[in-house]
PDB file of N, CA and C in Angstrom:
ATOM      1  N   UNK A   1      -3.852  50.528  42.975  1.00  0.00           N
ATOM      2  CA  UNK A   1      -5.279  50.380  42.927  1.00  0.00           C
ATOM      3  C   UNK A   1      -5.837  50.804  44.291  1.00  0.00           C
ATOM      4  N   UNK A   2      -6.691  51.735  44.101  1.00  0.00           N
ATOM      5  CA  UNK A   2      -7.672  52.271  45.282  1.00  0.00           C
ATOM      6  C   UNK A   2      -8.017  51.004  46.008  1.00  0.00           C
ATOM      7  N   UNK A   3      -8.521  51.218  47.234  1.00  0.00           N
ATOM      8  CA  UNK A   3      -9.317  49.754  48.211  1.00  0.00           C
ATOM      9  C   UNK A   3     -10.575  50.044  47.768  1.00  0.00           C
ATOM     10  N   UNK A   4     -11.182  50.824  47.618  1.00  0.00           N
ATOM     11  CA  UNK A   4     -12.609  50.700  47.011  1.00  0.00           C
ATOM     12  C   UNK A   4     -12.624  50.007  45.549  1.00  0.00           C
ATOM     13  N   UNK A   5     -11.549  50.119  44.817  1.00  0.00           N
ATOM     14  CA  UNK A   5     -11.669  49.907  43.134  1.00  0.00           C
ATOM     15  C   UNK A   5     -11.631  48.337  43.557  1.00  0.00           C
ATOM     16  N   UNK A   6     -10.801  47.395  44.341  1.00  0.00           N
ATOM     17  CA  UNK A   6     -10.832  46.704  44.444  1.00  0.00           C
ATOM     18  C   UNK A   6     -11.630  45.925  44.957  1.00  0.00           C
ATOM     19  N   UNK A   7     -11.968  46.605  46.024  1.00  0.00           N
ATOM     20  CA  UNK A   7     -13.606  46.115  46.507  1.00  0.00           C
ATOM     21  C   UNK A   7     -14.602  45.706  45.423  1.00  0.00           C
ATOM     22  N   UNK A   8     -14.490  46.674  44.965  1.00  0.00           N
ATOM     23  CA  UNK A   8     -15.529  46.389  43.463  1.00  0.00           C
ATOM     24  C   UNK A   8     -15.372  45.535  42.899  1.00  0.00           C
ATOM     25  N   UNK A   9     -14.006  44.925  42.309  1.00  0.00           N
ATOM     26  CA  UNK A   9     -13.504  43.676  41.636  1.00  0.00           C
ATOM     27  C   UNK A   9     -14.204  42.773  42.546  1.00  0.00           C
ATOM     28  N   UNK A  10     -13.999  42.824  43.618  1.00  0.00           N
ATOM     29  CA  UNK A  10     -14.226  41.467  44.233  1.00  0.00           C
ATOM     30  C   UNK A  10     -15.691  41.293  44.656  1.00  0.00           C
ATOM     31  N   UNK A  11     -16.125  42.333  44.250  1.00  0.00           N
ATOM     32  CA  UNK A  11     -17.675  41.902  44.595  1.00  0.00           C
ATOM     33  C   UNK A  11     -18.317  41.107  43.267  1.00  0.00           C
ATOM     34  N   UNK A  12     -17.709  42.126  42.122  1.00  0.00           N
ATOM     35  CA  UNK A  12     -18.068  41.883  40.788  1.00  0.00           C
ATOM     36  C   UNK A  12     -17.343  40.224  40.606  1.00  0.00           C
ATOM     37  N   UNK A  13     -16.466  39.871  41.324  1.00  0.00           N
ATOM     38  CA  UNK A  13     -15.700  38.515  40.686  1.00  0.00           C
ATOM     39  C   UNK A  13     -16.157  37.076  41.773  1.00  0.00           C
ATOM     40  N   UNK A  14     -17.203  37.621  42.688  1.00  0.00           N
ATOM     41  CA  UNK A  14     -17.676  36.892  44.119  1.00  0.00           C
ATOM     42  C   UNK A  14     -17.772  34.996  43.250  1.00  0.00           C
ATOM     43  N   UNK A  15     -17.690  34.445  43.166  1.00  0.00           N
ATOM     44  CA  UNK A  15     -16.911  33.882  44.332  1.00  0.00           C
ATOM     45  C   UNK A  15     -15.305  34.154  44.313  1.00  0.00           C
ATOM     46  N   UNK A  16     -14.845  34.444  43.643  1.00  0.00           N
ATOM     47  CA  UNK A  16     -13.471  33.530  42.930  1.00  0.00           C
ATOM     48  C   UNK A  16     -12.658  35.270  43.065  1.00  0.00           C
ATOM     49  N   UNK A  17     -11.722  35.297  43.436  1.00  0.00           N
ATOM     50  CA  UNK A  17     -10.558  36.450  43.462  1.00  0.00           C
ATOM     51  C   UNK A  17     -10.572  36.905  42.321  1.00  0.00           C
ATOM     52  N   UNK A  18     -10.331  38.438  42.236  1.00  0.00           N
ATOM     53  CA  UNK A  18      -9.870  38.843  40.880  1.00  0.00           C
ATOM     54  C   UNK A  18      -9.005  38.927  39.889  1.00  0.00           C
ATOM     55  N   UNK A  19      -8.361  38.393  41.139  1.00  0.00           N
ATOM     56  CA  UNK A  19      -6.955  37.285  39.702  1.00  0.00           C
ATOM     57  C   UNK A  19      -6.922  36.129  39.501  1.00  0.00           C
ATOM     58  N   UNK A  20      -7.776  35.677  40.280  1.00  0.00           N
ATOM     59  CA  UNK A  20      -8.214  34.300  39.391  1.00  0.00           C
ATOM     60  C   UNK A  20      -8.843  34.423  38.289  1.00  0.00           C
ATOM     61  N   UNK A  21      -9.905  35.825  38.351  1.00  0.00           N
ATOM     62  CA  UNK A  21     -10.555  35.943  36.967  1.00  0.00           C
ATOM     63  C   UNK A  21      -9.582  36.035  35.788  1.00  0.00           C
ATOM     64  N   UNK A  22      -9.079  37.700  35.982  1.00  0.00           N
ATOM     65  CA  UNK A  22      -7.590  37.812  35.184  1.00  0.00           C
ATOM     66  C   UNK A  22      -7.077  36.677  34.333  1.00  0.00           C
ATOM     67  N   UNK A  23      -6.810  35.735  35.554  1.00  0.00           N
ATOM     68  CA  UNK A  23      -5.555  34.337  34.760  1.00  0.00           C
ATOM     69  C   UNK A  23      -6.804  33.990  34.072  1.00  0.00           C
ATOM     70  N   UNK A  24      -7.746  33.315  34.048  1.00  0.00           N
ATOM     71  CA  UNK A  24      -8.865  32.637  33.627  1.00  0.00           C
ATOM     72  C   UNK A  24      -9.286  33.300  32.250  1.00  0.00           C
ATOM     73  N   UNK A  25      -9.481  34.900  32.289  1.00  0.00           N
ATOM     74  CA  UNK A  25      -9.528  35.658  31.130  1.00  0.00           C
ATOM     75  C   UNK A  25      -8.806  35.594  30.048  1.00  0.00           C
ATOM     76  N   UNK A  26      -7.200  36.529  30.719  1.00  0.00           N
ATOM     77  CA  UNK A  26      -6.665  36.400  30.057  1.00  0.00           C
ATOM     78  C   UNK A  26      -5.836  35.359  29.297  1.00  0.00           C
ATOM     79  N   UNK A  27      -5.479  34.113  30.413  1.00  0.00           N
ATOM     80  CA  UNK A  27      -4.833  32.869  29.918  1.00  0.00           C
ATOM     81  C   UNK A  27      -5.733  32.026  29.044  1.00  0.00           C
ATOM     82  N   UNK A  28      -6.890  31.657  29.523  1.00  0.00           N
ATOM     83  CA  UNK A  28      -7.344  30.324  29.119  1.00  0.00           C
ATOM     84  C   UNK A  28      -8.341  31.024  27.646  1.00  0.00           C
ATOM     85  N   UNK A  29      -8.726  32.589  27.706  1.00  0.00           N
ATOM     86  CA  UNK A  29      -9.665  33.472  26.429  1.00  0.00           C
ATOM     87  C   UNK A  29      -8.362  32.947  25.574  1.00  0.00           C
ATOM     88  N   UNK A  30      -7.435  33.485  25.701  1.00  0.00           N
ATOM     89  CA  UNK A  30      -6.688  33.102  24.355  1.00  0.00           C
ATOM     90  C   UNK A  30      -6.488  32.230  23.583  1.00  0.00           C
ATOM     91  N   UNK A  31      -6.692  30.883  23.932  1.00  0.00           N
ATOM     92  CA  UNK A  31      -7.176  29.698  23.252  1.00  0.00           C
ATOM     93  C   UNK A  31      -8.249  29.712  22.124  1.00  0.00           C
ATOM     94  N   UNK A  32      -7.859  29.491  21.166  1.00  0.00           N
ATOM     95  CA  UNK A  32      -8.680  29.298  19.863  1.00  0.00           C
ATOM     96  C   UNK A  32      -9.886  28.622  20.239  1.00  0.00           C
ATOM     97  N   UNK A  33      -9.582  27.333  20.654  1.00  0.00           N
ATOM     98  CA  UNK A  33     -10.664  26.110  21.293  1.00  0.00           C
ATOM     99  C   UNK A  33     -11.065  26.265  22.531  1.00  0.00           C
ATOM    100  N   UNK A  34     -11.216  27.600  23.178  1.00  0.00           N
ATOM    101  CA  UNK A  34     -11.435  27.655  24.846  1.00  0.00           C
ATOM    102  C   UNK A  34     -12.994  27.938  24.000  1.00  0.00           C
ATOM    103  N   UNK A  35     -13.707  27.172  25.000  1.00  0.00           N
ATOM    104  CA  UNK A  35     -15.415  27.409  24.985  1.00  0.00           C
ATOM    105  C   UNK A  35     -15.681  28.292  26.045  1.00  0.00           C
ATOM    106  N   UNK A  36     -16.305  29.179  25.503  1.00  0.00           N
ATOM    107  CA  UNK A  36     -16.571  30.874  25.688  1.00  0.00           C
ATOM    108  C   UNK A  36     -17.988  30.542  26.872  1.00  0.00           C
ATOM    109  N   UNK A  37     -17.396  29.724  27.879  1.00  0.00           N
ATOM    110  CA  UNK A  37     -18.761  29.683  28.553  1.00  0.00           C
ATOM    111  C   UNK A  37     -18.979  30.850  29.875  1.00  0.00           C
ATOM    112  N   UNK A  38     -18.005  31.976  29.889  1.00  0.00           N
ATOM    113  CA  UNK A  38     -18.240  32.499  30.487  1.00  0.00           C
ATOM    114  C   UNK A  38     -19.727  33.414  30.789  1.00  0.00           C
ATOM    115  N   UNK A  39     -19.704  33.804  29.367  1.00  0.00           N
ATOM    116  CA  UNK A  39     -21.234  34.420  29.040  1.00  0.00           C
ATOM    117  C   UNK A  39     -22.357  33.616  29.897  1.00  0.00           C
ATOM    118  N   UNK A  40     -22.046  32.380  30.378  1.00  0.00           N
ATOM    119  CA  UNK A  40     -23.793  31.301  30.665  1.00  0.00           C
ATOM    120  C   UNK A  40     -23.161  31.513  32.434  1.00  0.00           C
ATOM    121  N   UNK A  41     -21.970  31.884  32.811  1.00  0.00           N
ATOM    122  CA  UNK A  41     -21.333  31.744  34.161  1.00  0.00           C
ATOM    123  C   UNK A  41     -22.041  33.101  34.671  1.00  0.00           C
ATOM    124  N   UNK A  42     -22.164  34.513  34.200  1.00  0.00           N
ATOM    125  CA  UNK A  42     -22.384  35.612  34.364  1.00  0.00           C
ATOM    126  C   UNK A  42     -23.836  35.761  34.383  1.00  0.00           C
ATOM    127  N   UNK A  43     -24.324  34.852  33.239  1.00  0.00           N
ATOM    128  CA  UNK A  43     -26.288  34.444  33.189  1.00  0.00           C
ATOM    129  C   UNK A  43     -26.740  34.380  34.593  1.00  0.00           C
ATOM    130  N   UNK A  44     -25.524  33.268  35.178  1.00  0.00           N
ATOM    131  CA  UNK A  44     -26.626  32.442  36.450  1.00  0.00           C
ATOM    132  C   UNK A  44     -26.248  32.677  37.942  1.00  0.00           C
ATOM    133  N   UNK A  45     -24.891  34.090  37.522  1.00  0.00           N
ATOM    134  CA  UNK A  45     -24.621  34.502  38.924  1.00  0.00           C
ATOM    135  C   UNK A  45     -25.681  35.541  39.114  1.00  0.00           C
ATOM    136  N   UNK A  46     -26.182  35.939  40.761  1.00  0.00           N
ATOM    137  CA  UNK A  46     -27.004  36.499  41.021  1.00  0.00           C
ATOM    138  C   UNK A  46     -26.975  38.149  41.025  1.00  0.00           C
ATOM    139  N   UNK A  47     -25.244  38.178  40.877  1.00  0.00           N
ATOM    140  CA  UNK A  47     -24.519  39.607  40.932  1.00  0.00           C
ATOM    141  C   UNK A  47     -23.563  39.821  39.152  1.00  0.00           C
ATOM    142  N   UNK A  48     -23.924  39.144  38.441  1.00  0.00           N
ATOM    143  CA  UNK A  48     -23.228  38.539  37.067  1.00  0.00           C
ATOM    144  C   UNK A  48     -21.587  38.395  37.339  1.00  0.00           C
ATOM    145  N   UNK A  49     -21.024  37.833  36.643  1.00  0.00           N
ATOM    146  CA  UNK A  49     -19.948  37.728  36.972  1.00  0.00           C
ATOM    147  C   UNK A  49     -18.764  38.600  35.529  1.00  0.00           C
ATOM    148  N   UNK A  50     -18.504  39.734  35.821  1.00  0.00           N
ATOM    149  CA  UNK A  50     -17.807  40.962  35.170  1.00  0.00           C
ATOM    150  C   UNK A  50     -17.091  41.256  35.061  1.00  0.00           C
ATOM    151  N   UNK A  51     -16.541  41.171  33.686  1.00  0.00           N
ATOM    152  CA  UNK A  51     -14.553  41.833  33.664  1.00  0.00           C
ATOM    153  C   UNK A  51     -14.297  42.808  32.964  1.00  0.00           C
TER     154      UNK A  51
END
């Protein structure tokens, strides 16, 4: 991964690392019963929060 591509992740993922997003995505989305509140997390960031 380029340092700019990553830059980008991490601006796009501010506060939280982009593998924290990742695990968070990919681990906890797969849950049948995971409540999809990411959509209201991305609402109220000022930069949305994007994967």
């Amino acid at each position: 991964m380029e340092a700019s591509e990553y830059r980008s992740r991490f601006e796009d993922s501010y506060p939280f690392l982009p593998e924290v997003v990742d695990v968070l995505y990919h681990r906890w989305g797969s849950y049948s019963t995971f409540q999809r509140t990411r959509g209201a997390t991305a609402d109220e960031s000022p930069r949305g929060l994007v994967h």
